[in-house]
Protein backbone atom coordinates (compact mmCIF):
# COMPACT_ATOMS: atom_id res chain seq x y z
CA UNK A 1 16.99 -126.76 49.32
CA UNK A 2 17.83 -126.13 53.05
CA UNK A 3 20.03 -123.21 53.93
CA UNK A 4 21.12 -121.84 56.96
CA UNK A 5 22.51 -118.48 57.70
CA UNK A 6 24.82 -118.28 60.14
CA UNK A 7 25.06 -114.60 62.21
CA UNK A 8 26.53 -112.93 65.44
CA UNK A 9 30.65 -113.37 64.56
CA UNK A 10 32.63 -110.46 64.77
CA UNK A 11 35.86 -108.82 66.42
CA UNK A 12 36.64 -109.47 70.06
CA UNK A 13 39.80 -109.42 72.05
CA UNK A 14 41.28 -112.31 73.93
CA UNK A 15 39.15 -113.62 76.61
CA UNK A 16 35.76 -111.98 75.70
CA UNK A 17 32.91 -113.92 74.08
CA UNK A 18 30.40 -114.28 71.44
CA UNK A 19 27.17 -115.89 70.62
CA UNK A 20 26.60 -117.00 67.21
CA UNK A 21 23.19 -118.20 65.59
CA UNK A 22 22.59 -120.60 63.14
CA UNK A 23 18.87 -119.75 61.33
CA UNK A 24 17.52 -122.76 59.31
CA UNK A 25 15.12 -122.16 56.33
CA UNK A 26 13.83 -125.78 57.42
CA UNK A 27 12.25 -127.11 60.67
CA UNK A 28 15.49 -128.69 62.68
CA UNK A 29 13.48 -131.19 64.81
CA UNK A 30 13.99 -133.88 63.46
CA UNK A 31 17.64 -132.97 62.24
CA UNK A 32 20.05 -136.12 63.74
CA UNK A 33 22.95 -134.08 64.17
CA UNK A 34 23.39 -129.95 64.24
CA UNK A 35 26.55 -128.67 64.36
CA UNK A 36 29.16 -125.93 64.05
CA UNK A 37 32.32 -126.07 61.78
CA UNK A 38 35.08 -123.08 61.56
CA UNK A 39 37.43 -122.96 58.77
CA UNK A 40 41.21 -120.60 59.35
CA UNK A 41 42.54 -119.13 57.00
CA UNK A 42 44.92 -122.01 55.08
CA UNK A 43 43.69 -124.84 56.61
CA UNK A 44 40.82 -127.38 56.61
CA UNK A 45 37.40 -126.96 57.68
CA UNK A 46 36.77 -128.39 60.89
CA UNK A 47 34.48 -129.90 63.42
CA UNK A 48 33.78 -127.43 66.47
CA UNK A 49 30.74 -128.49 68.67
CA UNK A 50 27.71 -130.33 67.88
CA UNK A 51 24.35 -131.58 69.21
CA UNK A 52 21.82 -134.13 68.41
CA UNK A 53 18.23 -134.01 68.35
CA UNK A 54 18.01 -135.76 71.89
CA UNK A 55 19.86 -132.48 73.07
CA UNK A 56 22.93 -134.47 73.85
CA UNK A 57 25.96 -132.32 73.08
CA UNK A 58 29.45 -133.01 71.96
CA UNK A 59 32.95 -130.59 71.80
CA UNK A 60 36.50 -131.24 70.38
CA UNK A 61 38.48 -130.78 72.72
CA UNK A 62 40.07 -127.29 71.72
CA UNK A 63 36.68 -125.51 72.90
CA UNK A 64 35.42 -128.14 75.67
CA UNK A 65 34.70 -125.83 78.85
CA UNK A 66 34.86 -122.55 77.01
CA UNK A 67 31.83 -123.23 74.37
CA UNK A 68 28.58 -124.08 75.08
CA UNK A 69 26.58 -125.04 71.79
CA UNK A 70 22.26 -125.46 72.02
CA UNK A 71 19.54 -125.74 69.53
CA UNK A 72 15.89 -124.35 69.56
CA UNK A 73 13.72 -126.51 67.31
CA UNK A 74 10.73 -123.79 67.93
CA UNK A 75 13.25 -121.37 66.29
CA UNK A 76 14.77 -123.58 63.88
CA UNK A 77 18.15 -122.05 65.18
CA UNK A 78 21.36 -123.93 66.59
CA UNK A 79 23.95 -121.26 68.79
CA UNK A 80 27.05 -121.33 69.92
CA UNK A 81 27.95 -119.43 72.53
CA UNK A 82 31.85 -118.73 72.81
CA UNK A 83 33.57 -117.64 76.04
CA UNK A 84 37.17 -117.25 77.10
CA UNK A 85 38.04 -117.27 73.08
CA UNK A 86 41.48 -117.23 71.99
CA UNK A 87 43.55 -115.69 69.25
CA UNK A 88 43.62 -119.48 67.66
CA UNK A 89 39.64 -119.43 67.65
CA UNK A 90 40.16 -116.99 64.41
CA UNK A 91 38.13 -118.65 61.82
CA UNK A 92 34.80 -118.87 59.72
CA UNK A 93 32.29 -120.27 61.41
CA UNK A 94 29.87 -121.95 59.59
CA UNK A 95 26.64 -124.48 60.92
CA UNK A 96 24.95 -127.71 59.09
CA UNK A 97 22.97 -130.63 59.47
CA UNK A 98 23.53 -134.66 59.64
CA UNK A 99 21.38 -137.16 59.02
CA UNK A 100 21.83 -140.60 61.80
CA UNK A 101 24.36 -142.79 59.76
CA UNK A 102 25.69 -140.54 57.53
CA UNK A 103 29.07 -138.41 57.80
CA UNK A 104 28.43 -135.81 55.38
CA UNK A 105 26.50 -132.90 55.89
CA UNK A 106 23.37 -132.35 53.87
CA UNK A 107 23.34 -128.92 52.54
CA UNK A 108 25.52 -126.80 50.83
CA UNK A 109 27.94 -124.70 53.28
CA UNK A 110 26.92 -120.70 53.69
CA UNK A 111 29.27 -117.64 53.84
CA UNK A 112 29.34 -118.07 57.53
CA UNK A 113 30.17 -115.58 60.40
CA UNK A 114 33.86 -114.17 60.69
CA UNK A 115 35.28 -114.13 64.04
CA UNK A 116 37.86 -112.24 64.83
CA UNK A 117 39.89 -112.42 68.44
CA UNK A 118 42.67 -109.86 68.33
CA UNK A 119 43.92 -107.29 70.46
C-alpha cells in the first residue's frame, strides 16, 4: 500500500511563501505522473501542479509563475514550492501518483498539509 505524507504547510501572510514536501513510502521513479492537489474548505478537490517522470512540469493556471513544483526520485519526495501566495491559495494540500493512461490517482489520499495565508 503506497502512502505519502505530505509536510511543510502552515500560516503565512499574503505574499510570503512556502515549501511543501511530499514523502513517498515507495520509490517514485518510475511514477508517470506526481502531483499536488489542494482541497478549500466547501469545495472540490483540485488539480494544482504536477510533473512527470521525464521532469516535464505542468500548472493550472491559478499558480503558473508563482509555484514551482519538482520531484527527487533519490528521495522519493515531490515539493512544491509556493511564492507570492494569496488569501485564495487557503486549502489542504495533498500529493499522489498517476499511472501513464490512467486519470485516477493510485493511492488513497493522506491528511495533507494545511496552508493558511491570512493577515
Amino acid at each position: 500500500q503506497v502512502q505519502f505524507v505530505e509536510s511543510g504547510g502552515g500560516l503565512v501572510q499574503p505574499g510570503g511563501s512556502l515549501r511543501l514536501s511530499c514523502a513517498a513510502s515507495v520509490s517514485i521513479q518510475n511514477v508517470y505522473f506526481m502531483g499536488w492537489w489542494r482541497q478549500a474548505p466547501g469545495k472540490q478537490r483540485e488539480l494544482v501542479a504536477g510533473v512527470n517522470s521525464s521532469g516535464t512540469a505542468n500548472y493550472e493556471d491559478f499558480v503558473k509563475g508563482r509555484f514551482t513544483v519538482s520531484r527527487d526520485n533519490t528521495k522519493n519526495t515531490l515539493f512544491l514550492q509556493m511564492n507570492s501566495l494569496k488569501p485564495e491559495d487557503k486549502a489542504v494540500y495533498s500529493c499522489n501518483g498517476r499511472r501513464a493512461f490512467d486519470p485516477n490517482c493510485f493511492a488513497a489520499w493522506g491528511q495533507g498539509t494545511q496552508v493558511t495565508v491570512s493577515t
